[in-house]
Every structure is written in C-alpha cells, then in structure tokens.
N, C-alpha and C. Protein backbone atom coordinates (compact mmCIF):
# COMPACT_ATOMS: atom_id res chain seq x y z
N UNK A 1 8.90 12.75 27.00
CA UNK A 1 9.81 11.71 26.59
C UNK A 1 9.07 10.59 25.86
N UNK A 2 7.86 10.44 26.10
CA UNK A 2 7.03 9.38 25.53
C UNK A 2 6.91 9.39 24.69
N UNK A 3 6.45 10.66 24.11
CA UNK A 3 6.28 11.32 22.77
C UNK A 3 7.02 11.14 21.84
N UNK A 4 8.44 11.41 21.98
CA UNK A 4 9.24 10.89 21.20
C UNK A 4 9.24 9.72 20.84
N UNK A 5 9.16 8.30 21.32
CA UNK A 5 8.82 6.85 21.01
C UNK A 5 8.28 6.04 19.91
N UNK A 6 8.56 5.77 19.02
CA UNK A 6 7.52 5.43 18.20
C UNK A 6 6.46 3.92 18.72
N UNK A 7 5.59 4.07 18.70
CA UNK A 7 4.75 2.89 19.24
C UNK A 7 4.48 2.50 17.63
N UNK A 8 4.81 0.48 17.31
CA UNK A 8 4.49 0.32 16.52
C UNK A 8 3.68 -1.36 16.48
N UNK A 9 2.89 -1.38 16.29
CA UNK A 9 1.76 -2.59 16.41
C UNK A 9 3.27 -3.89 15.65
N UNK A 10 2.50 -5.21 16.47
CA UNK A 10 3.43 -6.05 16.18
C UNK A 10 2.74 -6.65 14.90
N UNK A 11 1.76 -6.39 14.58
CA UNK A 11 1.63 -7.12 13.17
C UNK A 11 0.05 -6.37 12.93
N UNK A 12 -0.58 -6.40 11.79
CA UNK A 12 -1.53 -5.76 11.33
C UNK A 12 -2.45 -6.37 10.43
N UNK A 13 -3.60 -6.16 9.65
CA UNK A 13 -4.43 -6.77 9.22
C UNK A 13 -4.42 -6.52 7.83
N UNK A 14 -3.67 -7.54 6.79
CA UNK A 14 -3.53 -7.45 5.62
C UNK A 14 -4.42 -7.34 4.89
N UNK A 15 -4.41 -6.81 3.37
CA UNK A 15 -5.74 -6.77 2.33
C UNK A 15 -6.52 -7.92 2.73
N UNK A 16 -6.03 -9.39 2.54
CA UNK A 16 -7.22 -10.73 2.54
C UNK A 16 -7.47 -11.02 3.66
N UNK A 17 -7.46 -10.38 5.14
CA UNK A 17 -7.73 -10.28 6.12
C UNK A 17 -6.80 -11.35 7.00
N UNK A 18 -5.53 -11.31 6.78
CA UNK A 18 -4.39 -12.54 7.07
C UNK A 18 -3.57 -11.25 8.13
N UNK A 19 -2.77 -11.85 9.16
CA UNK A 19 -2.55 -10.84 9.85
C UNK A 19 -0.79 -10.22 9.28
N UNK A 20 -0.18 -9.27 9.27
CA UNK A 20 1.22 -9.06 8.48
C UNK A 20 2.43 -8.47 9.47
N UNK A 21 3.29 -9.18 9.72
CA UNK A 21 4.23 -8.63 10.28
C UNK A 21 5.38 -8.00 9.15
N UNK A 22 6.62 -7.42 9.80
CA UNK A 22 7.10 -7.01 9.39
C UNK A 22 7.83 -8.42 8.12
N UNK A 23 8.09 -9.38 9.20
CA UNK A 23 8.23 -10.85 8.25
C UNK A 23 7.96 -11.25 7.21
N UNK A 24 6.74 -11.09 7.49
CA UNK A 24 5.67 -11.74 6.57
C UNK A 24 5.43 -10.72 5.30
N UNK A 25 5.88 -9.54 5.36
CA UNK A 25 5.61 -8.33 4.11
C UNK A 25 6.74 -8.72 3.10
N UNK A 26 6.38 -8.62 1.58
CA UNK A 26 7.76 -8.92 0.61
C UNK A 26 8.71 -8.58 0.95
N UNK A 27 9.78 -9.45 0.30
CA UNK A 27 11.48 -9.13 0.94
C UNK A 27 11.48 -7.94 -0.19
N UNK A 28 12.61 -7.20 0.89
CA UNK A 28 12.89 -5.77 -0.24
C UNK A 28 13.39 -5.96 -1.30
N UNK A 29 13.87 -7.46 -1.80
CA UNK A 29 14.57 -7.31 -3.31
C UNK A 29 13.26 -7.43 -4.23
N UNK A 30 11.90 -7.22 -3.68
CA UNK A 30 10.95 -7.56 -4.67
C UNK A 30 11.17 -6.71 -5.84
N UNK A 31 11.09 -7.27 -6.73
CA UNK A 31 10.95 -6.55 -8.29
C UNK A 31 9.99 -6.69 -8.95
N UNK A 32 8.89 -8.01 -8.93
CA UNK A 32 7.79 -7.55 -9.78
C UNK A 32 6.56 -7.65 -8.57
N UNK A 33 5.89 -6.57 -9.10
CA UNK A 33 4.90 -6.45 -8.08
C UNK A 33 2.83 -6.83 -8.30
N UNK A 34 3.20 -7.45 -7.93
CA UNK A 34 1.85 -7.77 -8.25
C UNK A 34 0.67 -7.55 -6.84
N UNK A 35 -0.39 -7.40 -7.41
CA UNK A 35 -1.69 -6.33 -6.77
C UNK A 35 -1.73 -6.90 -5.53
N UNK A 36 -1.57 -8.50 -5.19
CA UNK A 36 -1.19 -8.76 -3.60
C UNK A 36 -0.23 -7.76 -2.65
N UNK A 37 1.26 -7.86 -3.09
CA UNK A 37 2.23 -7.11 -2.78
C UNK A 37 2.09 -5.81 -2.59
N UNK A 38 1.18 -5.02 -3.44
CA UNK A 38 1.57 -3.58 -3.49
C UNK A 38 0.29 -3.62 -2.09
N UNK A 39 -1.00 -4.66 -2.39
CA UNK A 39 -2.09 -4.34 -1.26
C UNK A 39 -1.13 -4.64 -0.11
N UNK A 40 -0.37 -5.18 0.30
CA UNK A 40 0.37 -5.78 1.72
C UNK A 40 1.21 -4.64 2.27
N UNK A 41 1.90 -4.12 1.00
CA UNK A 41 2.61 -2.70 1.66
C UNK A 41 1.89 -1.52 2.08
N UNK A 42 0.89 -1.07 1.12
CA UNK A 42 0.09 0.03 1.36
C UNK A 42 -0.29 -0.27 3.37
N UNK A 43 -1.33 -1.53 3.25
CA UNK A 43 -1.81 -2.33 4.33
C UNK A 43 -0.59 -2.08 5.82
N UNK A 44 0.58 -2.21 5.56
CA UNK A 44 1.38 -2.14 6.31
C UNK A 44 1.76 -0.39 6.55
N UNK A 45 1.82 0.19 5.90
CA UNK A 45 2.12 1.75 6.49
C UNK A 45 0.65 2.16 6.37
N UNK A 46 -0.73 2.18 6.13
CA UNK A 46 -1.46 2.57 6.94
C UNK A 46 -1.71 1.87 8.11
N UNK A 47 -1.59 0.99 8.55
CA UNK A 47 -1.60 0.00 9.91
C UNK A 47 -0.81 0.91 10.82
N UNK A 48 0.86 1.20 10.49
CA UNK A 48 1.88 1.74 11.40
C UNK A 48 2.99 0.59 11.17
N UNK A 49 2.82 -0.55 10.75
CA UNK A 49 3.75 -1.06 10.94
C UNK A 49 5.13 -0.52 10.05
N UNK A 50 4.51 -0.03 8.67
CA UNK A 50 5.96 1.22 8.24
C UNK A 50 5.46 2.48 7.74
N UNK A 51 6.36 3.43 7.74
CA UNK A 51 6.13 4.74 7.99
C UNK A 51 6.22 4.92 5.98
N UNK A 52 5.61 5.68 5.36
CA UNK A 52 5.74 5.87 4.37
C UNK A 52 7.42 6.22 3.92
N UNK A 53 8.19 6.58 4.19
CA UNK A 53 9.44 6.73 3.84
C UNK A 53 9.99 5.38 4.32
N UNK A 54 9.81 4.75 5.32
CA UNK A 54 10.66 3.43 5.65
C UNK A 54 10.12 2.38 4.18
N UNK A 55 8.89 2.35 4.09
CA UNK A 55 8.59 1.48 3.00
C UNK A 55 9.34 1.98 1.67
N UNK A 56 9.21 3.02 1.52
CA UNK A 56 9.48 3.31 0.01
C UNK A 56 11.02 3.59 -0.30
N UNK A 57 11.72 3.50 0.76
CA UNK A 57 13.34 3.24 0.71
C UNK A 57 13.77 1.52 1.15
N UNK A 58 12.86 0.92 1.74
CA UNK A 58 13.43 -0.14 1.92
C UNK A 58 12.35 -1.18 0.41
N UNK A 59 11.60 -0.67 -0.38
CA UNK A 59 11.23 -1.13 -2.13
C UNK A 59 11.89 -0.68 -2.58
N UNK A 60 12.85 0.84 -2.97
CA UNK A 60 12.99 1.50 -3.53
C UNK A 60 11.97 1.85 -4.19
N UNK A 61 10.85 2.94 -4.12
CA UNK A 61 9.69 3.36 -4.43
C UNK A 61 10.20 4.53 -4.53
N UNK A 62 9.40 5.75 -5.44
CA UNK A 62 9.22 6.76 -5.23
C UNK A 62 7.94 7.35 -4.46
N UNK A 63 7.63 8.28 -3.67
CA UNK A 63 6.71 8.84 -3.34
C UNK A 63 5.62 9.04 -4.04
N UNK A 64 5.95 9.24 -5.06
CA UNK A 64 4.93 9.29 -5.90
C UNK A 64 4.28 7.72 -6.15
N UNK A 65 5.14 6.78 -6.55
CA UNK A 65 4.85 5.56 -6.86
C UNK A 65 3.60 5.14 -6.05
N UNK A 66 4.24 5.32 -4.89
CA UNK A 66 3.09 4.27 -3.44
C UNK A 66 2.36 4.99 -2.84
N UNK A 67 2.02 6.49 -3.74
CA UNK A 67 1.05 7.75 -3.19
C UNK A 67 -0.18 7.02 -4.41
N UNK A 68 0.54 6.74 -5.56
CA UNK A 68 -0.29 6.38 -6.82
C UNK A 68 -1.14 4.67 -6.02
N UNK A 69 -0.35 3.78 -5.30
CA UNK A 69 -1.15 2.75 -4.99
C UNK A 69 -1.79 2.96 -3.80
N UNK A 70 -1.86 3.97 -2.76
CA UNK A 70 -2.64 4.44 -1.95
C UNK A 70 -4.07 4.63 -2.52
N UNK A 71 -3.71 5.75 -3.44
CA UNK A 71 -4.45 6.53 -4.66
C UNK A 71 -5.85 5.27 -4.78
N UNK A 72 -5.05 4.29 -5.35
CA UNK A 72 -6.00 3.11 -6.47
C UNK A 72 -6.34 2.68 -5.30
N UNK A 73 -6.02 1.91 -4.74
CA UNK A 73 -6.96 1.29 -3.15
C UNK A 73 -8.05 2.18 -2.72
N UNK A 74 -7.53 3.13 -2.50
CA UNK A 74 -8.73 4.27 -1.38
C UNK A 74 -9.89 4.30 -2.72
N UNK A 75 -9.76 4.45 -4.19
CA UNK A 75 -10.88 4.37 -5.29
C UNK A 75 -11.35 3.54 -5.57
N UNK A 76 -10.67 2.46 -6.12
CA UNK A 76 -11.20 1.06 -6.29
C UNK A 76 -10.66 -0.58 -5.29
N UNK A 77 -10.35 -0.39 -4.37
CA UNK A 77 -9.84 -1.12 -3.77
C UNK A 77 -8.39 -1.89 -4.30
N UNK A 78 -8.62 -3.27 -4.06
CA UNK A 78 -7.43 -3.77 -4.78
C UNK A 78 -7.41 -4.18 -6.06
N UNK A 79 -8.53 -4.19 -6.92
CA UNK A 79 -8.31 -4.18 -8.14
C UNK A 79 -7.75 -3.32 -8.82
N UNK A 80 -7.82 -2.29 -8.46
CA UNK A 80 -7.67 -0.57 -8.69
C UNK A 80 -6.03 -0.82 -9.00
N UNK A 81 -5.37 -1.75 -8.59
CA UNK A 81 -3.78 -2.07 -8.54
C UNK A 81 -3.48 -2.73 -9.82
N UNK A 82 -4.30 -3.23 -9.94
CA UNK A 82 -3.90 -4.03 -11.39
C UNK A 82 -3.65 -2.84 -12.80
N UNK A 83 -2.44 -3.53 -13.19
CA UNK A 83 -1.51 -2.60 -14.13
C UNK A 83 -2.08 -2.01 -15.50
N UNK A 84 -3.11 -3.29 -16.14
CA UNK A 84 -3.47 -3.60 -17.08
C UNK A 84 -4.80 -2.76 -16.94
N UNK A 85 -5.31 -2.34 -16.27
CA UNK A 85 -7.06 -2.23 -16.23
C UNK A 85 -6.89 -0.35 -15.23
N UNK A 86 -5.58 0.05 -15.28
CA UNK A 86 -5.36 1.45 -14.18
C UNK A 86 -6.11 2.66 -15.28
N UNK A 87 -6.07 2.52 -16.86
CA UNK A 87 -7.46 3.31 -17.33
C UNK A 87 -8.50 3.10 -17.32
N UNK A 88 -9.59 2.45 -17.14
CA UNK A 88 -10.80 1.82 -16.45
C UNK A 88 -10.80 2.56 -15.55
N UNK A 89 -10.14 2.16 -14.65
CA UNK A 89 -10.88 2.73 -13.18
C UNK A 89 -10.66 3.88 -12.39
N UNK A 90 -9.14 4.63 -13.25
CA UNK A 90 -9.07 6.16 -13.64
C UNK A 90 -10.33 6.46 -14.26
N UNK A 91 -10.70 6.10 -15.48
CA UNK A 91 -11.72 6.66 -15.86
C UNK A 91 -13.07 6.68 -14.84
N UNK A 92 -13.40 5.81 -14.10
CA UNK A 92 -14.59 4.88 -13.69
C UNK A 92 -14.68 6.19 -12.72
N UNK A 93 -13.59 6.39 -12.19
CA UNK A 93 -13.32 7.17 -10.97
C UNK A 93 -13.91 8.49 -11.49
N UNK A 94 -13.45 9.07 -12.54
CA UNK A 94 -13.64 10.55 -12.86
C UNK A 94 -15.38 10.74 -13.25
N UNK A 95 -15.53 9.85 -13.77
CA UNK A 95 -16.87 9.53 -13.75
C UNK A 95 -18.28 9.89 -12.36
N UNK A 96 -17.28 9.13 -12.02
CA UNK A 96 -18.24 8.91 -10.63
C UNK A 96 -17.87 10.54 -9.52
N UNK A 97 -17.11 11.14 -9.97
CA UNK A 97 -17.06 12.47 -9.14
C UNK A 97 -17.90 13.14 -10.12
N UNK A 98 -17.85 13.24 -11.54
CA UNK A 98 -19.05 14.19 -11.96
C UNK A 98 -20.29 14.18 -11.27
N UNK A 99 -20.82 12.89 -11.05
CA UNK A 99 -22.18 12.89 -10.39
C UNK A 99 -22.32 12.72 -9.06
C-alpha cells in the first residue's frame, strides 16, 4: 500500500542554490521563458517535486521540449539554455565526445 503513495519533498534546491516549492516555481501562464525559468523547472522534476508529465502539461511543454532543456543542463549547465548561443554549445558538445 505504501508503494503506491507518492512521497514528494516539500521544496527542493533550485539552479542558484535558493530553495523551490511548488509556489515559488513560474505560474503556468508563463510564456516567455528565460534560462532562470526553464533552470527552476528542470530543478523541480529532477528534485521530485514534479513528475515530468505534471510539469510539461501544467507549461504546456512538449516532451520533447523539456527533454531538449534537460538535454542542455546535463551538457552545459545553465547556460546551455540560452536560446541565442544553443549552436555553440551543440557544437562545443559534439566536439568534446570526439575526444
């Protein structure tokens, strides 16, 4: 019966090391997203506080979308988010697996 339960932490440890509740994460009407925001959501469903489908229906995200800002964090951290500079560090990235 336990098992079934979801256990979910009451708040978690954001990109700038600030702590994030469910509160404190952008309201879902966000529309422009900037490299804070997308670091706070990622931050929040790897924490537990949302489950990859709860986040990306309550942004309206696609799977793909917030698989792509997983993607850039886990390579280049949070710069890796920035919109303007995502060939750079695609490239930087492919780079750095050749060797």
């Amino acid at each position: 019966m336990i098992e079934n339960q979801k256990i979910r932490p009451a708040q978690v440890i954001g990109p700038l090391g600030e702590p994030l509740t469910i509160d404190s994460l952008p309201p879902p009407s966000t529309t422009r997203w900037v490299v804070r925001r997308k670091a706070e959501v990622v931050a929040a469903v790897n924490g537990g506080l949302l489950s990859v489908d709860e986040a990306c229906e309550r942004y309206s995200l696609t799977l793909e979308e917030f698989a792509g800002w997983q993607r850039s964090i886990d390579r280049s951290g949070m710069p890796g988010l920035r919109v303007t500079r995502i060939q750079h560090y695609r490239d930087l990235y492919e780079r750095q697996q050749r060797f």
